[in-house]
PDB file of N, CA and C in Angstrom:
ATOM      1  N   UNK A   1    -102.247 238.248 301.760  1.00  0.00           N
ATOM      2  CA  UNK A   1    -100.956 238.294 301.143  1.00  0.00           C
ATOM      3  C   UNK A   1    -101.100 237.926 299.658  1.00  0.00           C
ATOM      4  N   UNK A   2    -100.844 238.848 298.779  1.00  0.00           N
ATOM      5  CA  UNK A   2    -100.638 238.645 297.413  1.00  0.00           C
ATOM      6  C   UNK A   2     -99.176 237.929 296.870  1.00  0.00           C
ATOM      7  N   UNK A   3     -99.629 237.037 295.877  1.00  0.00           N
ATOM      8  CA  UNK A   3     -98.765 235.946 295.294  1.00  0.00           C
ATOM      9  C   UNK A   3     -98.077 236.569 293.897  1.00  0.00           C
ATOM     10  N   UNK A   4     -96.984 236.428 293.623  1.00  0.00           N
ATOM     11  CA  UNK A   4     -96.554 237.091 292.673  1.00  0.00           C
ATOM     12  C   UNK A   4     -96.697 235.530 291.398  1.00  0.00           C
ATOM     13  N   UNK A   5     -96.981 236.098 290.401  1.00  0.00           N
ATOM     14  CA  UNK A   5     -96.931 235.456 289.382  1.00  0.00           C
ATOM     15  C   UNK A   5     -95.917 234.740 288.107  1.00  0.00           C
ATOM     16  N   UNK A   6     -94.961 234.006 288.758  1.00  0.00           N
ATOM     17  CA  UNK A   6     -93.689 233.903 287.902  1.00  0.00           C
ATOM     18  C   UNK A   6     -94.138 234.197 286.124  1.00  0.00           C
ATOM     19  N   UNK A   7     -93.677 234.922 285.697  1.00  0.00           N
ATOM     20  CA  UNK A   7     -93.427 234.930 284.060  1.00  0.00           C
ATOM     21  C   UNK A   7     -92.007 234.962 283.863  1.00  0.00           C
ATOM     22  N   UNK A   8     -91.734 233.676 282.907  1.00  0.00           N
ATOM     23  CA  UNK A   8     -90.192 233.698 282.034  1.00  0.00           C
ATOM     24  C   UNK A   8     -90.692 233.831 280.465  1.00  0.00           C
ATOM     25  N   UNK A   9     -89.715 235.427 280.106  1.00  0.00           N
ATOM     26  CA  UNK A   9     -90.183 235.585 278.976  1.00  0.00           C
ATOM     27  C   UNK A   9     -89.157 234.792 278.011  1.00  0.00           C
ATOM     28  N   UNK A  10     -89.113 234.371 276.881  1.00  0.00           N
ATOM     29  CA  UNK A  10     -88.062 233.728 276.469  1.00  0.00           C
ATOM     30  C   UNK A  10     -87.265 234.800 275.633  1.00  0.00           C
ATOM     31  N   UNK A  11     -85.893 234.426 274.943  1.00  0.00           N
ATOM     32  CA  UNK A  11     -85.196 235.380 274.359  1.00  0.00           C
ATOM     33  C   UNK A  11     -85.875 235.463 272.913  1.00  0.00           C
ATOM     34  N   UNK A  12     -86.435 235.209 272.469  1.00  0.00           N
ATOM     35  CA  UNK A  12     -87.507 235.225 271.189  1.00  0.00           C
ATOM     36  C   UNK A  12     -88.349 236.630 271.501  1.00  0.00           C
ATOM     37  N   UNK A  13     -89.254 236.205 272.474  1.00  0.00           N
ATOM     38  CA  UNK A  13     -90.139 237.784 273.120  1.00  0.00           C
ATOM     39  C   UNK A  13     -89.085 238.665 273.414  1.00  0.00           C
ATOM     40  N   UNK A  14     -88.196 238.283 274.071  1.00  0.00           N
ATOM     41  CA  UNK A  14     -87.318 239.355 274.670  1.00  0.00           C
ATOM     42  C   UNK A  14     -87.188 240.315 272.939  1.00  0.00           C
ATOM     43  N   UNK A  15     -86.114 239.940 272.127  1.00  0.00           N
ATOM     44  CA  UNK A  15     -85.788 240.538 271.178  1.00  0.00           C
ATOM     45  C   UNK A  15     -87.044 240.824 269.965  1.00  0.00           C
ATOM     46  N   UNK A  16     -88.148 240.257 270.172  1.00  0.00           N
ATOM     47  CA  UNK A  16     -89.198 241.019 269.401  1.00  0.00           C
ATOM     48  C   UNK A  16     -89.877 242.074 270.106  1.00  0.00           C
ATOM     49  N   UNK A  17     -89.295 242.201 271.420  1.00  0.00           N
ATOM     50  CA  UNK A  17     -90.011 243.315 272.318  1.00  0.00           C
ATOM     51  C   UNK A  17     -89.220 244.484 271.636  1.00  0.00           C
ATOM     52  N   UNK A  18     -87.920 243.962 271.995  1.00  0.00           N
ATOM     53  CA  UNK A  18     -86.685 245.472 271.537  1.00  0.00           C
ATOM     54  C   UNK A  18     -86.662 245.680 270.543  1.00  0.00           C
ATOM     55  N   UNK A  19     -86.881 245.140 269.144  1.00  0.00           N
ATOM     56  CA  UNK A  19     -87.286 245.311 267.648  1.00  0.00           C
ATOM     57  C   UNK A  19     -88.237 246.567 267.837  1.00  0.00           C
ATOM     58  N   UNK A  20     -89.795 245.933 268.345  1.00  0.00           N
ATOM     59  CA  UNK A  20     -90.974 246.598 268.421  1.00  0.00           C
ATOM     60  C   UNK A  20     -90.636 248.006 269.159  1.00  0.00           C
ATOM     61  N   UNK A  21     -89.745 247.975 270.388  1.00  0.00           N
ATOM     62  CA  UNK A  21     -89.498 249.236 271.047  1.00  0.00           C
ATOM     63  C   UNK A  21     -88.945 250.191 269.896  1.00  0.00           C
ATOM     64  N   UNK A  22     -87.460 250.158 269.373  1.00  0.00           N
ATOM     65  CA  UNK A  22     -86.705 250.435 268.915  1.00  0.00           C
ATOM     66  C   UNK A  22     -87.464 251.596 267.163  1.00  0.00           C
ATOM     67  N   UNK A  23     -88.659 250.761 266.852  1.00  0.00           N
ATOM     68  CA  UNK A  23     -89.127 251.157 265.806  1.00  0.00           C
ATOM     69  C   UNK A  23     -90.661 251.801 266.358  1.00  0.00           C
ATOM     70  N   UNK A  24     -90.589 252.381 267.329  1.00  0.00           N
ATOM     71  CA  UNK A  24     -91.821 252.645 268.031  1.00  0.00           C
ATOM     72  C   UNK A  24     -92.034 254.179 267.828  1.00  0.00           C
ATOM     73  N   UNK A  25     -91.480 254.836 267.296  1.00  0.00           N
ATOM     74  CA  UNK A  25     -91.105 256.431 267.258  1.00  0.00           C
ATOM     75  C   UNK A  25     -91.498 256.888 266.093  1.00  0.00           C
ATOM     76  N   UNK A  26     -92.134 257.533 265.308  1.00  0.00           N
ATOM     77  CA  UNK A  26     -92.422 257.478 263.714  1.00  0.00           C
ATOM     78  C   UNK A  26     -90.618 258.135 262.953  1.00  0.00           C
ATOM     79  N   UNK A  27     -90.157 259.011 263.870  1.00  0.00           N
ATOM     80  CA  UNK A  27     -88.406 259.924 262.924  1.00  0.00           C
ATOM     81  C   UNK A  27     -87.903 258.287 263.105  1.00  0.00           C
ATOM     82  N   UNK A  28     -87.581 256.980 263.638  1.00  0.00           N
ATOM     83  CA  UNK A  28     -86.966 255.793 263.676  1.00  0.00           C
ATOM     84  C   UNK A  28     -87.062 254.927 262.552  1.00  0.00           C
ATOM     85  N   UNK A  29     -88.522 255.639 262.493  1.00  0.00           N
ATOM     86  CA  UNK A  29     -89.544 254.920 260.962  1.00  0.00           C
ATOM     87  C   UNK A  29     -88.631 255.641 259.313  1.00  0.00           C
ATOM     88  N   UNK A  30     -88.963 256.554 259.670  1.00  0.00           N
ATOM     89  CA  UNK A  30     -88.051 257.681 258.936  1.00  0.00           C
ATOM     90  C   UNK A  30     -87.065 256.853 258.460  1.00  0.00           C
ATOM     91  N   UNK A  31     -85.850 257.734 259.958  1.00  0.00           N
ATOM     92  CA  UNK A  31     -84.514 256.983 259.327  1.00  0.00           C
ATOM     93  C   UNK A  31     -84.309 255.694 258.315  1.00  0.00           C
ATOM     94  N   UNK A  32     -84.954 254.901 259.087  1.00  0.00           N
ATOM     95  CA  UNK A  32     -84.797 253.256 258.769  1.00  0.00           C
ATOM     96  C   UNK A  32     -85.087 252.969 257.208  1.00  0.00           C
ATOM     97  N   UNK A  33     -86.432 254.159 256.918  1.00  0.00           N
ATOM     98  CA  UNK A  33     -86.618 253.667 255.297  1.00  0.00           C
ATOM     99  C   UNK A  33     -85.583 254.381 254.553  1.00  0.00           C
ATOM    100  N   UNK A  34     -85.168 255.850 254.870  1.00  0.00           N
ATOM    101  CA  UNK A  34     -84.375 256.369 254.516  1.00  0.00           C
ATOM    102  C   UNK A  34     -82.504 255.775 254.476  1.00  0.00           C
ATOM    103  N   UNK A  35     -82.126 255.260 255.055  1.00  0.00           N
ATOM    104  CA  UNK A  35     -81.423 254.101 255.397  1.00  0.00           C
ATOM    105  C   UNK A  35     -81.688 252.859 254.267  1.00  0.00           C
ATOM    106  N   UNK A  36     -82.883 252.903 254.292  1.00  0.00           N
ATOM    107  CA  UNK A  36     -82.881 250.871 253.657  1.00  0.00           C
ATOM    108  C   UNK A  36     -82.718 251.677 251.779  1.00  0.00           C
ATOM    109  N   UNK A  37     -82.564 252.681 251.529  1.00  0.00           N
ATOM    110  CA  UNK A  37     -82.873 253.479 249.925  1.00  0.00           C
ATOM    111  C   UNK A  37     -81.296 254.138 249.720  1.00  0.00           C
ATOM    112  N   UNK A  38     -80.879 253.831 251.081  1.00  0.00           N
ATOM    113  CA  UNK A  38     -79.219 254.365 250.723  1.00  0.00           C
ATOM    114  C   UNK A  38     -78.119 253.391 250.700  1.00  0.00           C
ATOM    115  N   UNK A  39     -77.297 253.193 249.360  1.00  0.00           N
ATOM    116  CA  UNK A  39     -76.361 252.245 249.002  1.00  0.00           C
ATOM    117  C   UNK A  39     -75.317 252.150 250.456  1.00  0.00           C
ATOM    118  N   UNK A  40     -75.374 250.559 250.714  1.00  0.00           N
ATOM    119  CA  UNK A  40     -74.140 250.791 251.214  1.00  0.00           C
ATOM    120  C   UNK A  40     -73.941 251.128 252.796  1.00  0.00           C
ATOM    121  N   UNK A  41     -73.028 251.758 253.490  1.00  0.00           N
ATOM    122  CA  UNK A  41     -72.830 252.518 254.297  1.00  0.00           C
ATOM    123  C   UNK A  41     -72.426 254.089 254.082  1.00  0.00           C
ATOM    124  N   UNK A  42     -73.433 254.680 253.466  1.00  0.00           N
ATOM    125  CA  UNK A  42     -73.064 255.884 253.240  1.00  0.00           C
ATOM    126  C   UNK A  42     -73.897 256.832 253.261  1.00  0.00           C
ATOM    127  N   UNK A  43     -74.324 256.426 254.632  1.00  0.00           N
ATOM    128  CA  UNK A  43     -75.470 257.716 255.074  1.00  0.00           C
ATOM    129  C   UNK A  43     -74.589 258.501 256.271  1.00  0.00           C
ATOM    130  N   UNK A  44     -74.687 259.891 255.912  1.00  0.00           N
ATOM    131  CA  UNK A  44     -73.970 260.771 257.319  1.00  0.00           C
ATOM    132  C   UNK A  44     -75.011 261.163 258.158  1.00  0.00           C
ATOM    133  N   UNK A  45     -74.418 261.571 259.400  1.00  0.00           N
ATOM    134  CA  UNK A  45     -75.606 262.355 260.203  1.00  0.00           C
ATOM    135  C   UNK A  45     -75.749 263.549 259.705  1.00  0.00           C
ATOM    136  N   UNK A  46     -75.121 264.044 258.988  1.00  0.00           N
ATOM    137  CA  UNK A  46     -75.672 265.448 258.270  1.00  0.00           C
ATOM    138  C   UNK A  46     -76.920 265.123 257.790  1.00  0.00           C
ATOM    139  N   UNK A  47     -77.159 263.735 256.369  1.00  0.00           N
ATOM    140  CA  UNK A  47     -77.878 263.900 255.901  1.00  0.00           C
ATOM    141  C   UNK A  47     -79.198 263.554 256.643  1.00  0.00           C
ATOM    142  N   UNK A  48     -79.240 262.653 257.497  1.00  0.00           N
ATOM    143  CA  UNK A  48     -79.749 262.400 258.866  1.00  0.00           C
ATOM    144  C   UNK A  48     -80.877 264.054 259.282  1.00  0.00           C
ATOM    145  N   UNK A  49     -80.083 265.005 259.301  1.00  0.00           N
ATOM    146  CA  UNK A  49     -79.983 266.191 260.408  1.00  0.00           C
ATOM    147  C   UNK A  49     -80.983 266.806 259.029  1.00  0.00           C
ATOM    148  N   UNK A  50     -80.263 267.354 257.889  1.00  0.00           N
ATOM    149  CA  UNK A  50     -81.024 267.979 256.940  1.00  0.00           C
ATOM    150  C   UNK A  50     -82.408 267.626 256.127  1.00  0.00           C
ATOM    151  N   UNK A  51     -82.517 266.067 256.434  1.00  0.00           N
ATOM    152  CA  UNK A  51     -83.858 265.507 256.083  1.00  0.00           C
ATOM    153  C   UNK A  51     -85.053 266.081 257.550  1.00  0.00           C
ATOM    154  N   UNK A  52     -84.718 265.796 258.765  1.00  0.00           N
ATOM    155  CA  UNK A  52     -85.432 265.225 260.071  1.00  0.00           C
ATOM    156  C   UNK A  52     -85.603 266.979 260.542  1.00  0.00           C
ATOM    157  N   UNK A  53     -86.893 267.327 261.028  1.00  0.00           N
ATOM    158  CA  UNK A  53     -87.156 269.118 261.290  1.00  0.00           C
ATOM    159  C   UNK A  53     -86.859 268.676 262.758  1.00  0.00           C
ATOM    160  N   UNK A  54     -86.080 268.117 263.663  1.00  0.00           N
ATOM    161  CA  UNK A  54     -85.660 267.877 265.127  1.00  0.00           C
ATOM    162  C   UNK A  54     -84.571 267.690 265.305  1.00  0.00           C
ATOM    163  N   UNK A  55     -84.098 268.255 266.455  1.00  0.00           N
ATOM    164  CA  UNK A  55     -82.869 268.589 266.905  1.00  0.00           C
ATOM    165  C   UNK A  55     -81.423 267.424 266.817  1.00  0.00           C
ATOM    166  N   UNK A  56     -80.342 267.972 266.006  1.00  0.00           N
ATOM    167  CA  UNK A  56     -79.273 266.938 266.254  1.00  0.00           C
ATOM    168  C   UNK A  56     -79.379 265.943 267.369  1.00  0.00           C
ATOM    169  N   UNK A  57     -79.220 266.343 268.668  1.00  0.00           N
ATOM    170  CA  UNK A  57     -79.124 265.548 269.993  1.00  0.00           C
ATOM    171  C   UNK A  57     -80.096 265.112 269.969  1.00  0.00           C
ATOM    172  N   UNK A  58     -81.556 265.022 269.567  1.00  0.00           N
ATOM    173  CA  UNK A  58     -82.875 263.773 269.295  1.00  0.00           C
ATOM    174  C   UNK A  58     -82.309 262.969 268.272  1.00  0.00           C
ATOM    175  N   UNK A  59     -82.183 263.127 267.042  1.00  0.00           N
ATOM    176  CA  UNK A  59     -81.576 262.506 266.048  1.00  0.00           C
ATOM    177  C   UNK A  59     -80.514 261.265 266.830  1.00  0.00           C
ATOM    178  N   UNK A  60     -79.436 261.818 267.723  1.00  0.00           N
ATOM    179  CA  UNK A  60     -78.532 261.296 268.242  1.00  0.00           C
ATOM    180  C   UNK A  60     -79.172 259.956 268.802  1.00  0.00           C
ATOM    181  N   UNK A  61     -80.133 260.548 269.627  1.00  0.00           N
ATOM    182  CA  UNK A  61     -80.923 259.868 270.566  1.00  0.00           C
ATOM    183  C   UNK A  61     -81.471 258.109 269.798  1.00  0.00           C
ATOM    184  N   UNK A  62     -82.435 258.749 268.232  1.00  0.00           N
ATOM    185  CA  UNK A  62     -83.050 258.056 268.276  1.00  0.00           C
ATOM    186  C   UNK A  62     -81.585 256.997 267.194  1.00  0.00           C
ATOM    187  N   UNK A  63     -80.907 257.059 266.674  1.00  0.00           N
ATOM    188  CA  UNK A  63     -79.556 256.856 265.814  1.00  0.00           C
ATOM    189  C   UNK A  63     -79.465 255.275 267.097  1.00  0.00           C
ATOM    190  N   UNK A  64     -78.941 256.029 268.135  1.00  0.00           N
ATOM    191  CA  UNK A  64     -78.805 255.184 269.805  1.00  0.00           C
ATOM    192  C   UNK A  64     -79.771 253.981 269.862  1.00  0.00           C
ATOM    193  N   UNK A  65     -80.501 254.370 269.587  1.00  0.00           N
ATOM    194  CA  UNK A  65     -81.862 253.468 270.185  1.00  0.00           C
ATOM    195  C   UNK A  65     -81.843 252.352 269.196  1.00  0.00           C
ATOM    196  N   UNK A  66     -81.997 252.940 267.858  1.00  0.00           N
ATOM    197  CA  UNK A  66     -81.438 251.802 266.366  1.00  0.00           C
ATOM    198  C   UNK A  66     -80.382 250.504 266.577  1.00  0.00           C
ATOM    199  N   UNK A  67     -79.233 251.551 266.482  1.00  0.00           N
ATOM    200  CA  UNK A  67     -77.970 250.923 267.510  1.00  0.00           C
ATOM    201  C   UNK A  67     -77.787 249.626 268.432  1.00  0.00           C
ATOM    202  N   UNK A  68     -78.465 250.192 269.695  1.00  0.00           N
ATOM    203  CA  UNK A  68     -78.960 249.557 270.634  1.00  0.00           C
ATOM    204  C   UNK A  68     -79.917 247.950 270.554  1.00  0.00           C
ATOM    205  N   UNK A  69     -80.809 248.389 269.716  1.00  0.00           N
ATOM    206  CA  UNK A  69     -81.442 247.321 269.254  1.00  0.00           C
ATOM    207  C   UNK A  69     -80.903 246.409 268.075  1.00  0.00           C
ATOM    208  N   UNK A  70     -79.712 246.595 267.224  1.00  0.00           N
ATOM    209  CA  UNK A  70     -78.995 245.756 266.266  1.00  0.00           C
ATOM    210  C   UNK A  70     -79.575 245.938 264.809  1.00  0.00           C
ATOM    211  N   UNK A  71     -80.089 247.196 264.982  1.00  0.00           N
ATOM    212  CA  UNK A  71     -81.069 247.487 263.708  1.00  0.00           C
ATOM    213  C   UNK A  71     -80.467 248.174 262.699  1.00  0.00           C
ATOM    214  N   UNK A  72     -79.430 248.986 262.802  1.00  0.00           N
ATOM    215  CA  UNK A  72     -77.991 249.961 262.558  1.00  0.00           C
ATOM    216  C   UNK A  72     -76.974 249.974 262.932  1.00  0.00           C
ATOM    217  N   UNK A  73     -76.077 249.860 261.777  1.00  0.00           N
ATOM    218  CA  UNK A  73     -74.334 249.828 262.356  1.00  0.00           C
ATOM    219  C   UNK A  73     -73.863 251.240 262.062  1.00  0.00           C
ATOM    220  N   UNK A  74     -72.983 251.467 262.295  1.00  0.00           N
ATOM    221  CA  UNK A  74     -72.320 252.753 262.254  1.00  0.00           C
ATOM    222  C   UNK A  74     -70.722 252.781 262.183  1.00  0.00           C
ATOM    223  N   UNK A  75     -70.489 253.097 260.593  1.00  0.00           N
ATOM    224  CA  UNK A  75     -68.714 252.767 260.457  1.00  0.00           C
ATOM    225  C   UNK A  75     -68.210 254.144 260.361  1.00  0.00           C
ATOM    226  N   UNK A  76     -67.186 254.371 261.420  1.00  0.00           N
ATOM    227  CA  UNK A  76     -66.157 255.205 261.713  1.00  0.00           C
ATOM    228  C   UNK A  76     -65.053 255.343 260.281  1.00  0.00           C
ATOM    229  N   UNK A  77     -65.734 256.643 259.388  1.00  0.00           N
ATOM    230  CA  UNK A  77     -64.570 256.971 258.485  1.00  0.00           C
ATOM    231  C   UNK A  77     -64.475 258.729 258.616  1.00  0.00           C
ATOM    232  N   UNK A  78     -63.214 258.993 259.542  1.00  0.00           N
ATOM    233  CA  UNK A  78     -62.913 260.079 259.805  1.00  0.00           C
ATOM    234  C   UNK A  78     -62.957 261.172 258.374  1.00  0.00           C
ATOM    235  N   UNK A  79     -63.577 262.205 258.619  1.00  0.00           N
ATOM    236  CA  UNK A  79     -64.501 262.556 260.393  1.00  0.00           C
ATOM    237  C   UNK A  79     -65.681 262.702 260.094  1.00  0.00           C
ATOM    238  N   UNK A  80     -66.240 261.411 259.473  1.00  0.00           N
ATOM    239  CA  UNK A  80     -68.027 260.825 259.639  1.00  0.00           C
ATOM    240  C   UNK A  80     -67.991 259.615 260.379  1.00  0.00           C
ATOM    241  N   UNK A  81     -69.237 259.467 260.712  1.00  0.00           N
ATOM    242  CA  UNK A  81     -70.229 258.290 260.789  1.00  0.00           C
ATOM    243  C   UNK A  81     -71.338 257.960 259.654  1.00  0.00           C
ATOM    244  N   UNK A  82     -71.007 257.145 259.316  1.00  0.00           N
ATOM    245  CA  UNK A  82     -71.590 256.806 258.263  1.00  0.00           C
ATOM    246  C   UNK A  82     -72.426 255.562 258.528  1.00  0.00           C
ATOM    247  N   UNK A  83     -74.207 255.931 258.393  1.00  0.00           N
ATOM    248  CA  UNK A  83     -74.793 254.625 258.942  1.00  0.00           C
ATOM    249  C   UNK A  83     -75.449 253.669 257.942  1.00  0.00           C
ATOM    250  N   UNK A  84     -75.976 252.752 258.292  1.00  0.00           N
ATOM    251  CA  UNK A  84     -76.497 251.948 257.266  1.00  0.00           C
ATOM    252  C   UNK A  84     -77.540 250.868 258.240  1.00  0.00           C
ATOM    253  N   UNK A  85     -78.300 249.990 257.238  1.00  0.00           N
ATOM    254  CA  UNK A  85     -78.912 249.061 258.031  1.00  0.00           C
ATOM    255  C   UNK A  85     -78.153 247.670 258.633  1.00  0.00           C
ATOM    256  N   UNK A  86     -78.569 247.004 259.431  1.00  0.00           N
ATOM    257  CA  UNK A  86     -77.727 245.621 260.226  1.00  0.00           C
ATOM    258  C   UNK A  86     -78.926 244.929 259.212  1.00  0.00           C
ATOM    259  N   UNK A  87     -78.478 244.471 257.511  1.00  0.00           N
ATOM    260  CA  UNK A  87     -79.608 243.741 257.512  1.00  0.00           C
ATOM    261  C   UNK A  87     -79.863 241.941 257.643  1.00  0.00           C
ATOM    262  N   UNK A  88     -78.772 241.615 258.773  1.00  0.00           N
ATOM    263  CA  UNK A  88     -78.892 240.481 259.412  1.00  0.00           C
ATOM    264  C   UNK A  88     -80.017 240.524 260.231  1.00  0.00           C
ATOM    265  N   UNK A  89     -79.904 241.324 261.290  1.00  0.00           N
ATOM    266  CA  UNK A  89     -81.185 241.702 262.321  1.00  0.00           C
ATOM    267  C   UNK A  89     -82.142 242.560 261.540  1.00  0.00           C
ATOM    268  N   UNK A  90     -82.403 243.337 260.836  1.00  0.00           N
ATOM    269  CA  UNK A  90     -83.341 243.487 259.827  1.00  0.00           C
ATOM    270  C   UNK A  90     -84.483 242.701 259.591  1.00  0.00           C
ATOM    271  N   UNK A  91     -83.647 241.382 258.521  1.00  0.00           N
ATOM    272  CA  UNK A  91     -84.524 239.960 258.352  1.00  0.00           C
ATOM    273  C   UNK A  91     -85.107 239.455 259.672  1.00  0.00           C
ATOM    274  N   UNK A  92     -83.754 239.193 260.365  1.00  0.00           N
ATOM    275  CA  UNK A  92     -84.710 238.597 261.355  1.00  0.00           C
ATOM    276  C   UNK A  92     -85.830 239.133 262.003  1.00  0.00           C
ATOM    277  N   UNK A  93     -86.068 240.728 262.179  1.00  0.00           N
ATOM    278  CA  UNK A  93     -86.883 241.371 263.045  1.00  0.00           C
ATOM    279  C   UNK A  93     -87.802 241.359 262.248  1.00  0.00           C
ATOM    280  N   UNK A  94     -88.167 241.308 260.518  1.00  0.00           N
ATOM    281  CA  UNK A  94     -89.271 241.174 259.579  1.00  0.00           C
ATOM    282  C   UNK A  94     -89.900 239.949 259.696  1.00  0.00           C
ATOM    283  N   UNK A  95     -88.975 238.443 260.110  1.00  0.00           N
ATOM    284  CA  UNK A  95     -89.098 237.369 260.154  1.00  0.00           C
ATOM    285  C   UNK A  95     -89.922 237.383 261.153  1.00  0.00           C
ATOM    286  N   UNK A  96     -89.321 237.655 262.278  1.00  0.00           N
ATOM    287  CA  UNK A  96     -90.390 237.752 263.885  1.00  0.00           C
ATOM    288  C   UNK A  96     -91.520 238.211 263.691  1.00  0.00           C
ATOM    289  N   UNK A  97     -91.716 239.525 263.507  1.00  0.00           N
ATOM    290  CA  UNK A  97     -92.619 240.307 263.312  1.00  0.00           C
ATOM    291  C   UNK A  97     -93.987 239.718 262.597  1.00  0.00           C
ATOM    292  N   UNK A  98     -93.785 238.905 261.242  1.00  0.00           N
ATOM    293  CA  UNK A  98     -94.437 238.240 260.275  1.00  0.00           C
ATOM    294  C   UNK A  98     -94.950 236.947 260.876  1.00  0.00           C
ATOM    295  N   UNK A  99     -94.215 236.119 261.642  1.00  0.00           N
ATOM    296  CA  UNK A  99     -94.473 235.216 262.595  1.00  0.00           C
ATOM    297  C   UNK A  99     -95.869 235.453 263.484  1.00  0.00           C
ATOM    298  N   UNK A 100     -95.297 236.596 264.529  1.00  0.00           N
ATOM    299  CA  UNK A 100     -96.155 237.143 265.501  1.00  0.00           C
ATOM    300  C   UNK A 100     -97.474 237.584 264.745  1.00  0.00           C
ATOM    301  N   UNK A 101     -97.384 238.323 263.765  1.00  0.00           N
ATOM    302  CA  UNK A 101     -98.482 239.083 263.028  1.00  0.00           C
ATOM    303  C   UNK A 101     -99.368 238.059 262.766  1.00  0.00           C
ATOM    304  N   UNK A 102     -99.240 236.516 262.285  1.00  0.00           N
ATOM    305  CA  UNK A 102     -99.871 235.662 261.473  1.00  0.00           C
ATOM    306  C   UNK A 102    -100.195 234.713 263.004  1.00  0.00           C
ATOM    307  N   UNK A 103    -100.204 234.954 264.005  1.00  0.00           N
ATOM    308  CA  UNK A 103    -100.516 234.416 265.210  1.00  0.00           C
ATOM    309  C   UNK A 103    -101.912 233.765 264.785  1.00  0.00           C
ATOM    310  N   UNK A 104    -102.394 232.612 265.524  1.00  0.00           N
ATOM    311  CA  UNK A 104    -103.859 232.333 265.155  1.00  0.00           C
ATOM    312  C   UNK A 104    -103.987 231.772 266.250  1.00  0.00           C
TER     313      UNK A 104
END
């Protein structure tokens, strides 16, 4: 009979996991710098769509995943979306990241 191995990950790993997921895609990489060079909240998914050679609904996809992870907000000014960076979670995910990286 095999013994299972308790692991508790803490919410520290947890959210440097979903950082690391979230930016795991190179078009995420894209957006994000493209994003961090645009004033403001005033990136559309057009311009999104006309930079990126992949399909709106991937775009959508990976927009989601940003989202999802607290990496991008997205303000509703009819009839755009207009995105930008969360650069609260930003710092922090550079902060983590820089942490983890300098591990010894």
């Amino acid at each position: 009979m095999a013994f299972l191995k308790s692991i508790s990950y803490t919410e520290h790993d947890i959210k440097l996991a979903r950082f690391a997921k979230a930016l795991g895609h190179p078009a995420r990489i894209v957006i994000m710098r493209h994003l961090a060079n645009t004033k403001k909240c005033s990136c559309c998914f057009s311009d999104l769509s006309n930079m990126l050679p992949i399909a709106n609904s991937t775009i959508s996809q990976h927009l989601t995943e940003l989202k999802n992870a607290g990496l991008i907000i997205g303000q509703i000014e009819p009839p755009y979306v207009k995105y930008c960076i969360n650069w609260e979670n930003w710092l922090l995910a550079k902060n983590m990241f820089n942490d983890f990286i300098n591990l010894e």
